[in-house]
Structures are given as C-alpha cells and as structure tokens.
Protein backbone atom coordinates (compact mmCIF):
# COMPACT_ATOMS: atom_id res chain seq x y z
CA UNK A 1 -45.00 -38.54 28.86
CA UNK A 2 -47.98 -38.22 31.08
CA UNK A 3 -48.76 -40.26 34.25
CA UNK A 4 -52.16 -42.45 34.34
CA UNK A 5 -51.22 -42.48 38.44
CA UNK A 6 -54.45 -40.98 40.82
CA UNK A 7 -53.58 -40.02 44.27
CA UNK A 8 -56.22 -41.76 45.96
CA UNK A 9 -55.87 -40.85 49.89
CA UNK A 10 -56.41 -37.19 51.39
CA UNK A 11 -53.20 -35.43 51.86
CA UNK A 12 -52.30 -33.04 54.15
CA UNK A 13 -50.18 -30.03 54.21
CA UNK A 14 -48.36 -28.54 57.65
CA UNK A 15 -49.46 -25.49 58.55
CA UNK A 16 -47.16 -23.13 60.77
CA UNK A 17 -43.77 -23.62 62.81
CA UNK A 18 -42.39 -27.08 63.76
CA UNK A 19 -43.12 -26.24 67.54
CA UNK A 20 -46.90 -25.78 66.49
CA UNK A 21 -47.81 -28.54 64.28
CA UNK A 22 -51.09 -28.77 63.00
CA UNK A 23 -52.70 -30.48 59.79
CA UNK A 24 -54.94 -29.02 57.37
CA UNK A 25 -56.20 -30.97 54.62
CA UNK A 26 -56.01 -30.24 50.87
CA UNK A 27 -57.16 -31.45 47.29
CA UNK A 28 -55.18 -33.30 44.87
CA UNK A 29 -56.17 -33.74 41.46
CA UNK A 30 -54.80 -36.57 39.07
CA UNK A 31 -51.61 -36.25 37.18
CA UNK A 32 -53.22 -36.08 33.84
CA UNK A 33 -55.29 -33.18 34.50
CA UNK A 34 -52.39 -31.44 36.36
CA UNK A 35 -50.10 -31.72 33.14
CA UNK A 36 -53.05 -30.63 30.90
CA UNK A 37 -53.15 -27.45 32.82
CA UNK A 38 -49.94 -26.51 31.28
CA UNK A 39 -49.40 -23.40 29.43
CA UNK A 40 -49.15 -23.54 25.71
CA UNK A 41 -45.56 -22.04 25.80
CA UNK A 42 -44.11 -23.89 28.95
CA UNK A 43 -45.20 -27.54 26.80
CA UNK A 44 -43.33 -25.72 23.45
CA UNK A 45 -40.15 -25.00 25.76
CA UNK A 46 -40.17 -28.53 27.21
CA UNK A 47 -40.20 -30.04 23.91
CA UNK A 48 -37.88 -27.78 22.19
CA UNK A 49 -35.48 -28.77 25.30
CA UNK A 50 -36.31 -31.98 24.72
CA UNK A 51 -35.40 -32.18 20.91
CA UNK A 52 -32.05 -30.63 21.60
CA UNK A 53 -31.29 -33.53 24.29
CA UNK A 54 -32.24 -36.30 21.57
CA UNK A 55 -29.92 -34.88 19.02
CA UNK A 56 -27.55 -34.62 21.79
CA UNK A 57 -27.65 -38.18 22.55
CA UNK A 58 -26.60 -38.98 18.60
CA UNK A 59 -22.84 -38.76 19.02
CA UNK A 60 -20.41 -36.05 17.11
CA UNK A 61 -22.33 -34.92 14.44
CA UNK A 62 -21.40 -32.92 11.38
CA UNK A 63 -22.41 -28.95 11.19
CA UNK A 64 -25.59 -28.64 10.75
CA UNK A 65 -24.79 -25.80 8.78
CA UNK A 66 -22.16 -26.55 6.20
CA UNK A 67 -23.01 -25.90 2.71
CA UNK A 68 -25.00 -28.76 0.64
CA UNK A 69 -23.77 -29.15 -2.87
CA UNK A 70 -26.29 -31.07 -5.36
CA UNK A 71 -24.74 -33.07 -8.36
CA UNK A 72 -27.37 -34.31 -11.09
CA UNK A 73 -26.46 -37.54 -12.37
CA UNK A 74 -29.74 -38.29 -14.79
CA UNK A 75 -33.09 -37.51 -15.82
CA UNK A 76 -35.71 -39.77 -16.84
CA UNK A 77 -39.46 -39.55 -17.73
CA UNK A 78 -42.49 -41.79 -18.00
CA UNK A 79 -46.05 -41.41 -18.83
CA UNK A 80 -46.64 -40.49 -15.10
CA UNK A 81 -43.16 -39.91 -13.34
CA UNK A 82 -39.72 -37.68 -13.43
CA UNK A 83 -37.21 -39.43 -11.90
CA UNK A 84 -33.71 -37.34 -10.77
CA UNK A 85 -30.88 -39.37 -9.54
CA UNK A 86 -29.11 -36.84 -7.87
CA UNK A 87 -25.72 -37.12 -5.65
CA UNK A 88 -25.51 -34.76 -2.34
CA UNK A 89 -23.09 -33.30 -0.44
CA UNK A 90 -24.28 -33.43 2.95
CA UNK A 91 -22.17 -34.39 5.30
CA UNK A 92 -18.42 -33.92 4.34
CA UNK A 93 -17.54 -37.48 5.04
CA UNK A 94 -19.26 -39.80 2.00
CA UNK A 95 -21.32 -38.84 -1.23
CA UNK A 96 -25.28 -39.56 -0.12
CA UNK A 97 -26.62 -41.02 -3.79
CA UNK A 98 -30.50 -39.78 -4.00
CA UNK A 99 -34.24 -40.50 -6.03
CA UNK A 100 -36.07 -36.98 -6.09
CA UNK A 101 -39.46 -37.94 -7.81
CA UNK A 102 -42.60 -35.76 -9.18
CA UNK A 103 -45.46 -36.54 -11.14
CA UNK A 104 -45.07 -35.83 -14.52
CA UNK A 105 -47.93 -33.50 -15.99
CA UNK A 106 -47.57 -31.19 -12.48
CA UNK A 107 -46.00 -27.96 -12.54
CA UNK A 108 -46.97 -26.21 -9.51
CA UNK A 109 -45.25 -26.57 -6.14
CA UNK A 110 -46.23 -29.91 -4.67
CA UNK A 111 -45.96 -31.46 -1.52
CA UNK A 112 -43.65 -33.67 -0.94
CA UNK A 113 -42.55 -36.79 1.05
CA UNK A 114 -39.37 -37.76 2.76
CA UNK A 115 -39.38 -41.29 1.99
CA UNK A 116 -37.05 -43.65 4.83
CA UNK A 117 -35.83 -46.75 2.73
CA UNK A 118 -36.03 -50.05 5.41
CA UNK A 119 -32.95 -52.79 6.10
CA UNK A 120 -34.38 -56.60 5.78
CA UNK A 121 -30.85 -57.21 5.81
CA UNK A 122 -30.59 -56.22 2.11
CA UNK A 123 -27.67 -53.93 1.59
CA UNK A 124 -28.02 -53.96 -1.46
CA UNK A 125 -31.87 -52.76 -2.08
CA UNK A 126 -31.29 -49.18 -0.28
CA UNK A 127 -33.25 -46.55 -1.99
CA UNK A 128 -34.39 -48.47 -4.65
CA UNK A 129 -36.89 -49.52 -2.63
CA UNK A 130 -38.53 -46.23 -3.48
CA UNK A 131 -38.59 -46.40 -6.82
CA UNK A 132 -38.60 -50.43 -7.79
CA UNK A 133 -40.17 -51.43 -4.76
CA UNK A 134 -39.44 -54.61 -2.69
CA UNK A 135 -41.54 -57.96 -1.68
CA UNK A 136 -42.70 -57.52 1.48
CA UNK A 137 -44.49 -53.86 0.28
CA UNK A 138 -47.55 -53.55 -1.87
CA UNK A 139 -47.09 -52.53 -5.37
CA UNK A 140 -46.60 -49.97 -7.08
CA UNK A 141 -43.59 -48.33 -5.91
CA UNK A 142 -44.10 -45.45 -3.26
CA UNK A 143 -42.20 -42.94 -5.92
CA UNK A 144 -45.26 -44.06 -8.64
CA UNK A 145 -48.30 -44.25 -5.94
CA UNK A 146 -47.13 -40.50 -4.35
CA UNK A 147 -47.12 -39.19 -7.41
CA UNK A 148 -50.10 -40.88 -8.69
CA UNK A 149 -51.35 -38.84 -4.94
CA UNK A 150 -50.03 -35.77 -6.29
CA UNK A 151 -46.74 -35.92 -4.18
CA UNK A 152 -43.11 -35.76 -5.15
CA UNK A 153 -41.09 -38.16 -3.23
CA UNK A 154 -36.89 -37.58 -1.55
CA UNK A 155 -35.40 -40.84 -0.93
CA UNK A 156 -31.85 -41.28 -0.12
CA UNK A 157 -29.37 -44.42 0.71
CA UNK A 158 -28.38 -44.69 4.00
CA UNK A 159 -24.88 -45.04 5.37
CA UNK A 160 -24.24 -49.20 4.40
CA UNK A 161 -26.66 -49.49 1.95
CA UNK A 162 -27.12 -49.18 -1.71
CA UNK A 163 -24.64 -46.98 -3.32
CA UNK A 164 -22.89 -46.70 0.03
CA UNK A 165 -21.48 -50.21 1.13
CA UNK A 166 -18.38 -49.15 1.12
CA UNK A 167 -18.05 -51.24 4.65
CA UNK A 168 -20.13 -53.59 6.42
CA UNK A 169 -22.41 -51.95 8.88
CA UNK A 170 -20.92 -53.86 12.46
CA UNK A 171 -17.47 -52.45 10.86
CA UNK A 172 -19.06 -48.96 10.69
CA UNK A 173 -20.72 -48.81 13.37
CA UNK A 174 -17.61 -50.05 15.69
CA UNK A 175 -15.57 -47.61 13.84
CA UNK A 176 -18.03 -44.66 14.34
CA UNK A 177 -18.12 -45.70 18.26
CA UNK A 178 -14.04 -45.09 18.29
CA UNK A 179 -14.56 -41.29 16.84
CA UNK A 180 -17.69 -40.68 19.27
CA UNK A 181 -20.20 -40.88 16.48
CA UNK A 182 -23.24 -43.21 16.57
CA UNK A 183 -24.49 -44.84 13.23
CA UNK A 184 -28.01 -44.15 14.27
CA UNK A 185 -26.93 -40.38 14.68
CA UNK A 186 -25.48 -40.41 11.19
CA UNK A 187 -27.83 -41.70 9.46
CA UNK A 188 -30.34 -39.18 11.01
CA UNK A 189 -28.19 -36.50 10.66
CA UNK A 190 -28.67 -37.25 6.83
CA UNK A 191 -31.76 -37.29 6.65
CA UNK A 192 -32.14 -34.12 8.26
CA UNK A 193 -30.07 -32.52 5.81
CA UNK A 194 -32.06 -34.16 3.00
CA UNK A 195 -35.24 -31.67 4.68
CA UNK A 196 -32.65 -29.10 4.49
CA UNK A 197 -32.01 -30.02 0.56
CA UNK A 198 -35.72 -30.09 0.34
CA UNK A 199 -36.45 -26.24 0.74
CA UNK A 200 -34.24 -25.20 -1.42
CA UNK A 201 -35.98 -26.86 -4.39
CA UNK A 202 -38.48 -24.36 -6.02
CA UNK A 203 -41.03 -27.42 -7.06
CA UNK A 204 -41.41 -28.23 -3.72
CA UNK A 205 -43.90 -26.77 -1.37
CA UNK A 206 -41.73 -26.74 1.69
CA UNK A 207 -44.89 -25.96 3.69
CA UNK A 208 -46.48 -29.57 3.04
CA UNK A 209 -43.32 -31.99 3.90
CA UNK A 210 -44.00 -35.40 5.19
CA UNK A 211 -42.08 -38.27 6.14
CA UNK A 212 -42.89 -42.35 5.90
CA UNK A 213 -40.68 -45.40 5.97
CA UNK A 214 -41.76 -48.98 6.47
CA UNK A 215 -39.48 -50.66 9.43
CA UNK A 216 -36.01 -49.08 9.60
CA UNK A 217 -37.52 -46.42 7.52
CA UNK A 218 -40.47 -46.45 10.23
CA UNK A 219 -38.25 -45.78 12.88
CA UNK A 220 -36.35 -43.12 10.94
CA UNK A 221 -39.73 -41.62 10.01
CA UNK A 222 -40.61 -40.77 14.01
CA UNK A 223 -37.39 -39.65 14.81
CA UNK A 224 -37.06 -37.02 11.73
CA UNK A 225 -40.51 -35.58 12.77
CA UNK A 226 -39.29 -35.62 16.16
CA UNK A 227 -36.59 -33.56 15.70
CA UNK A 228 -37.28 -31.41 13.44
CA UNK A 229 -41.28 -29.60 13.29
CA UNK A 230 -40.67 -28.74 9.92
CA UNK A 231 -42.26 -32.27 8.88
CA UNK A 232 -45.98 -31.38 9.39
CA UNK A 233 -47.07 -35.39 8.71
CA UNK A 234 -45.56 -38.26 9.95
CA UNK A 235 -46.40 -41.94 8.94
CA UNK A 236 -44.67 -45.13 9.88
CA UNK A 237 -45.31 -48.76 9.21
CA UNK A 238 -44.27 -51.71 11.14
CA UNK A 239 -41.54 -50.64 13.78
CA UNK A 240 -43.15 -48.47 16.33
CA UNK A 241 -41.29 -49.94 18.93
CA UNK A 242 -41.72 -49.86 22.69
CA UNK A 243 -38.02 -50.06 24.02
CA UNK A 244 -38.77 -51.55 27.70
CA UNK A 245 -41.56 -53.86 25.95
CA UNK A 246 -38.78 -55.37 23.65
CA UNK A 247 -36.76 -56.15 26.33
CA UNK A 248 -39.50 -57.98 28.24
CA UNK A 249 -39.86 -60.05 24.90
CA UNK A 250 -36.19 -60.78 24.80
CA UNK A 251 -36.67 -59.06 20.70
CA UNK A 252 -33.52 -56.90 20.98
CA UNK A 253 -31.96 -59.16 18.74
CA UNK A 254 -34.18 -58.55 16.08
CA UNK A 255 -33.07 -55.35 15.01
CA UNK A 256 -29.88 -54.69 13.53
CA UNK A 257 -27.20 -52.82 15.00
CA UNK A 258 -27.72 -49.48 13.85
CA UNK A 259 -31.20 -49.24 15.79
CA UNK A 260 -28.94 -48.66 19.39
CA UNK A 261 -27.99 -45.27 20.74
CA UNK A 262 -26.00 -44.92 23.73
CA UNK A 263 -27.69 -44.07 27.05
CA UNK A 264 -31.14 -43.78 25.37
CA UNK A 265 -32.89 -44.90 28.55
CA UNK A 266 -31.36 -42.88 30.79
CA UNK A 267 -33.66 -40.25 29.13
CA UNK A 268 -36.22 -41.52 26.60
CA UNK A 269 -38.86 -44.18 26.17
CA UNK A 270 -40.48 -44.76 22.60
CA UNK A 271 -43.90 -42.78 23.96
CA UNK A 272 -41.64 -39.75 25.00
CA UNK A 273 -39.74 -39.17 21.67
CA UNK A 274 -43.24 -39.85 19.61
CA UNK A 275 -44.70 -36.88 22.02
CA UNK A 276 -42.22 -34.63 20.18
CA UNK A 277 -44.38 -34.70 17.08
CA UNK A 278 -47.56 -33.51 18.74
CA UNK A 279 -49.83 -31.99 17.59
CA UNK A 280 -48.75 -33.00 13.86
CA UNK A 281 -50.36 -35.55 12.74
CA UNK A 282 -49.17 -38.90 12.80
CA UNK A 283 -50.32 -42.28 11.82
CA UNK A 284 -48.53 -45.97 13.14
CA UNK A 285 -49.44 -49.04 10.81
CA UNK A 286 -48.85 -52.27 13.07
CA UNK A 287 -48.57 -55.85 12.66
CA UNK A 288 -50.35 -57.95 15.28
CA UNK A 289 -48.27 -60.78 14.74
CA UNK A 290 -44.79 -58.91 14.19
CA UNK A 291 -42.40 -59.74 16.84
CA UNK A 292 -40.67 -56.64 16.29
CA UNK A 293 -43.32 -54.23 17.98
CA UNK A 294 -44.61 -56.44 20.53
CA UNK A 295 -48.02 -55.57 21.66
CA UNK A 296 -48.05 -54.71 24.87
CA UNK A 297 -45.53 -52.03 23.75
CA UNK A 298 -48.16 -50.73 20.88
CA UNK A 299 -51.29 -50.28 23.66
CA UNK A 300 -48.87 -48.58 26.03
CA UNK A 301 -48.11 -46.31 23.70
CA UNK A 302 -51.12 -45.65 22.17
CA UNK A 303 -52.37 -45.08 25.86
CA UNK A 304 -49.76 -42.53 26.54
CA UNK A 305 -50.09 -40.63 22.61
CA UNK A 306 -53.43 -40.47 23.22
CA UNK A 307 -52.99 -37.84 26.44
CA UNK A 308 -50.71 -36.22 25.07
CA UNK A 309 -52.70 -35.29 21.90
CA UNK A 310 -55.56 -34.72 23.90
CA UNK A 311 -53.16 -32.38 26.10
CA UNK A 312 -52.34 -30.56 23.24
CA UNK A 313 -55.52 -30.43 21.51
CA UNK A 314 -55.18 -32.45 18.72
CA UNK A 315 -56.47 -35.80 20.04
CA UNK A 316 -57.94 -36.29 16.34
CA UNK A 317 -54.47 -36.48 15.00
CA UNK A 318 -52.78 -39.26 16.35
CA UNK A 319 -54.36 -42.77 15.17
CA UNK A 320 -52.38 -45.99 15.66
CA UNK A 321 -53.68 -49.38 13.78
CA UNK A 322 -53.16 -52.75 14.31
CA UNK A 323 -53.48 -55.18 11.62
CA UNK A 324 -53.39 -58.85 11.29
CA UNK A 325 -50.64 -59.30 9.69
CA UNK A 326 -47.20 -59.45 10.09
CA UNK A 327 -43.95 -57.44 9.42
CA UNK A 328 -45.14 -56.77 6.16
CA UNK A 329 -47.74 -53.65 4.27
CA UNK A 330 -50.95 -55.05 2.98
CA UNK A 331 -53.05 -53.26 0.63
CA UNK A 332 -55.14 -51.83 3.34
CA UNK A 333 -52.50 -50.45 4.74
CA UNK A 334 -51.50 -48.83 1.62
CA UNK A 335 -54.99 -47.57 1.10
CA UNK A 336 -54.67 -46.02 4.77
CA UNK A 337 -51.27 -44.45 4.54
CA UNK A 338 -52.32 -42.26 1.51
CA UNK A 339 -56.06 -41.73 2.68
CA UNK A 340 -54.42 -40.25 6.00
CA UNK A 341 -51.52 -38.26 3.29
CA UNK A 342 -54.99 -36.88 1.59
CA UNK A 343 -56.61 -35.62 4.75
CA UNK A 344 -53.43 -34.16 6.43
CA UNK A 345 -50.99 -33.52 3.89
C-alpha cells in the first residue's frame, strides 16, 4: 500500500566523524514517487511474499496438492444452457456439491467464470443462486446471462450452505477454531481448488478465468484473485470492505461470522490484499447507501488502488463505482459487470 505522506522540510544528512559534525543538506522526494521507482521484479517478489503470508494467516489448511476426484451427478440442456451438477472431491473432509455451466450451441474452449455464491443469511440458497437466481440480484441468472456472454460459469456451495448444512455455521466455525482451521480459510481453500478443477476441463480456456460474487461472494471474489494470479479478471459487487472504516462505523456486526480471520490486522488492510491483484483488471460495484462498505472506506481505497495501478502501469484497469443504491445489483450494474467481462475477459 503506498503512502500519500510528502516530506515537506529540508533534511539533512551528517557528514563525517562524530568529533567533526557538520550538516549537508539533501533532497527528498515523496513516498509515492519513491515506491514507483521500484523494479518490476522487486514489486513481483513483494507480492508473491505477500500472497504466501495471506494464505498463511487462513489456519491448517488441506494439501494443496491432493488429488481432486469429479463425480457427475446429471446433465441437463435448454435452448441456450448445459447445466452439470457435479460432486468434487476437494478437500478430504466433506463432498463440495457443484453447477459447471456452458452455453449450449458453443463448442470451442470458452472462458470461464468462477462464480462466489453470497450468504443473506440463507443457508439454504447456496449455489443456486447461480443458476435460479435470488431477489436482491437482477434477472436472469448469472449461469444464463454468462452464457448468453459467451462464458461458462463454476459455482460451488460453500461450507454451511446449500448441500452442505450439515452444521450451523457458529458451530463450525467454533469447531474449526479448536483444530486451528479458520472457516474463512476453508472456504477459500475450496475455491481455490475449484480453479484447480477448472484447468483440467478441456472446454475451458484456462487462459481466460475470472471470478465475481455479489457480497460474501464479493469478498471471496478479491481474495481468490488475490491469491492466486491465475484469475486474470476480478469483479465484485457490494462488499468491498474497508476493515478500519467498519470499525469506525461500529458495522462489524453486519457480517456474519465467517468474514473474521485471526490476526488479519496485524498484517493486512482491505487496500493491501486488493493490491495483490494488480495489474489484472478489476472492477468494485458499490452501494452508496449500503452500510456494509461504508464510504469513507470505498474513497480510501480507491485512493490507494489507484497508485498502485498507476505504479504498476495499469492505472486503466482498476475502476471502482458507486451507485445509489443499496446492498443490492441493479440493472446497471449488471450491464457494467459484463461490459467490463467483454473488454477484459
């Protein structure tokens, strides 16, 4: 994260042994130009440190490199879609249940997008928001509008909801906390493994993988293309939060339980994780009047995405809007998110 911070007095620097003292004045330039003078592979080393400390922060995690078995569980076609419900082995621990989705009449190798279901408190809805859709989103479905776009679509349930609400999340996550794990952690950790399922299908171009979730699924949406530079487009809609800003607005109580990872602070602020997916293009939706990313939070980090695109050349590709609406996608927003999937993606 770069500093906005100009030294604006004359320093001085000592010249010679402490018995002969004498001052000699020399030329300080602001912060932000004296990060933008870094070298192309010191950035890539910071931030490839700096991934490996995120994922370090996300508890005891499964191997990253254990096997992934695929079950298909059915097929179905429309005019416009093929829809696989497919059950993966990702973990070890739990079953994840799965929509892959692909427009019908398309044969080639397509794009594709890693779609992050939200919460709203609705266990129950998990990844069928993807495919049936839900109230507070615009219509249709994202699995019918991608592939109206040309996409295919990946959406899986996350741990608690849909096909896996086996337990309540407080009992999960309290029970995770015991064995060191994080919820958070695990439900990135299965996403990430769904990118890993990803290349291995032959209709997918695993070149052109994006990522998009609307609040939960927002949040999941940075951190995936945080982690992990194999998402080259990143969108997210309605929970771009600033962490400090949401404690100023006493808001921590508005998102659930799973959103808090242990020690976080110590190391990471919203604008610093979100600098992990520079230069790749990414595009924030926001609601002016959603409590959940209070606005002070959005302009700071704007402010600070904005250097650090511009540090890294790509100040074109990061665009942050703020609508007037709530915690909800209107059809602007819709029209934006797959305007900004047709220029990037």
């Amino acid at each position: 994260m770069l500093s906005k911070s100009w030294i604006l007095l004359t320093p001085f620097v000592l010249i010679g042994s402490v018995s002969q003292l004498r001052l000699q004045p020399t030329t300080f330039r602001p912060a932000t130009l004296m990060a933008n003078e870094q070298t192309e592979p010191a950035v890539k080393a910071g931030k490839k440190a700096q991934r490996k400390q995120l994922y370090q922060l996300l508890g005891k995690l499964p191997d990253r490199d254990r096997p992934i078995q695929v079950q298909l569980i059915s097929r179905q076609e429309t005019d416009e879609l093929i829809t696989e419900k497919l059950l993966l082995d990702i973990n070890g621990l739990e079953k994840v249940p799965a929509y892959f989705t692909r427009p019908r009449h398309k044969t080639e190798k397509l794009p594709v997008i890693l779609f992050n279901h939200s919460h709203f408190g609705q266990y129950n809805v998990g990844k069928d928001e993807f495919v049936k859709g839900r109230s507070e989103m615009q219509k249709p479905p994202y699995a019918l509008a991608l592939a109206r776009a040309g996409y295919a679509g990946l959406c899986i349930d996350s741990w608690c909801f849909g096909e896996r609400q086996q337990r309540t999340e407080m009992d999960t996550f309290k029970e995770m906390l015991w064995h060191g794990q994080v919820l958070w952690g695990m439900m990135v950790y299965d996403n990430l493994r769904a990118l890993d399922y990803l290349q291995t299908r032959s209709d997918v171009d695993s070149e052109r993988i994006g990522t998009m979730g609307m609040s939960m699924g927002s949040t999941m949406a940075w951190w995936l293309a945080a982690l992990d530079e194999r998402i080259k487009v990143c969108v997210d809609l309605c929970c771009l939060t600033d962490y400090q800003s949401l404690i100023e607005a006493k808001g921590l109580g508005l998102h659930g339980i799973y959103y808090y990872v242990p020690d976080l602070l110590t190391h990471f602020t919203t604008s610093s994780i979100n600098g992990l997916i520079s230069p790749r293009p990414h595009f924030s939706l926001a609601g002016r009047f959603d409590p959940l990313t209070p606005l002070p939070g959005l302009e700071k980090i704007d402010q600070q995405l904005k250097q650090v695109y511009l540090r890294d050349g790509a100040p074109a590709a990061w665009r942050l809007t703020i609508y007037d609406v709530g915690h909800q996608e209107t059809a602007a927003m819709r029209a934006d998110i797959l305007s900004f999937y047709a220029k990037w993606l």
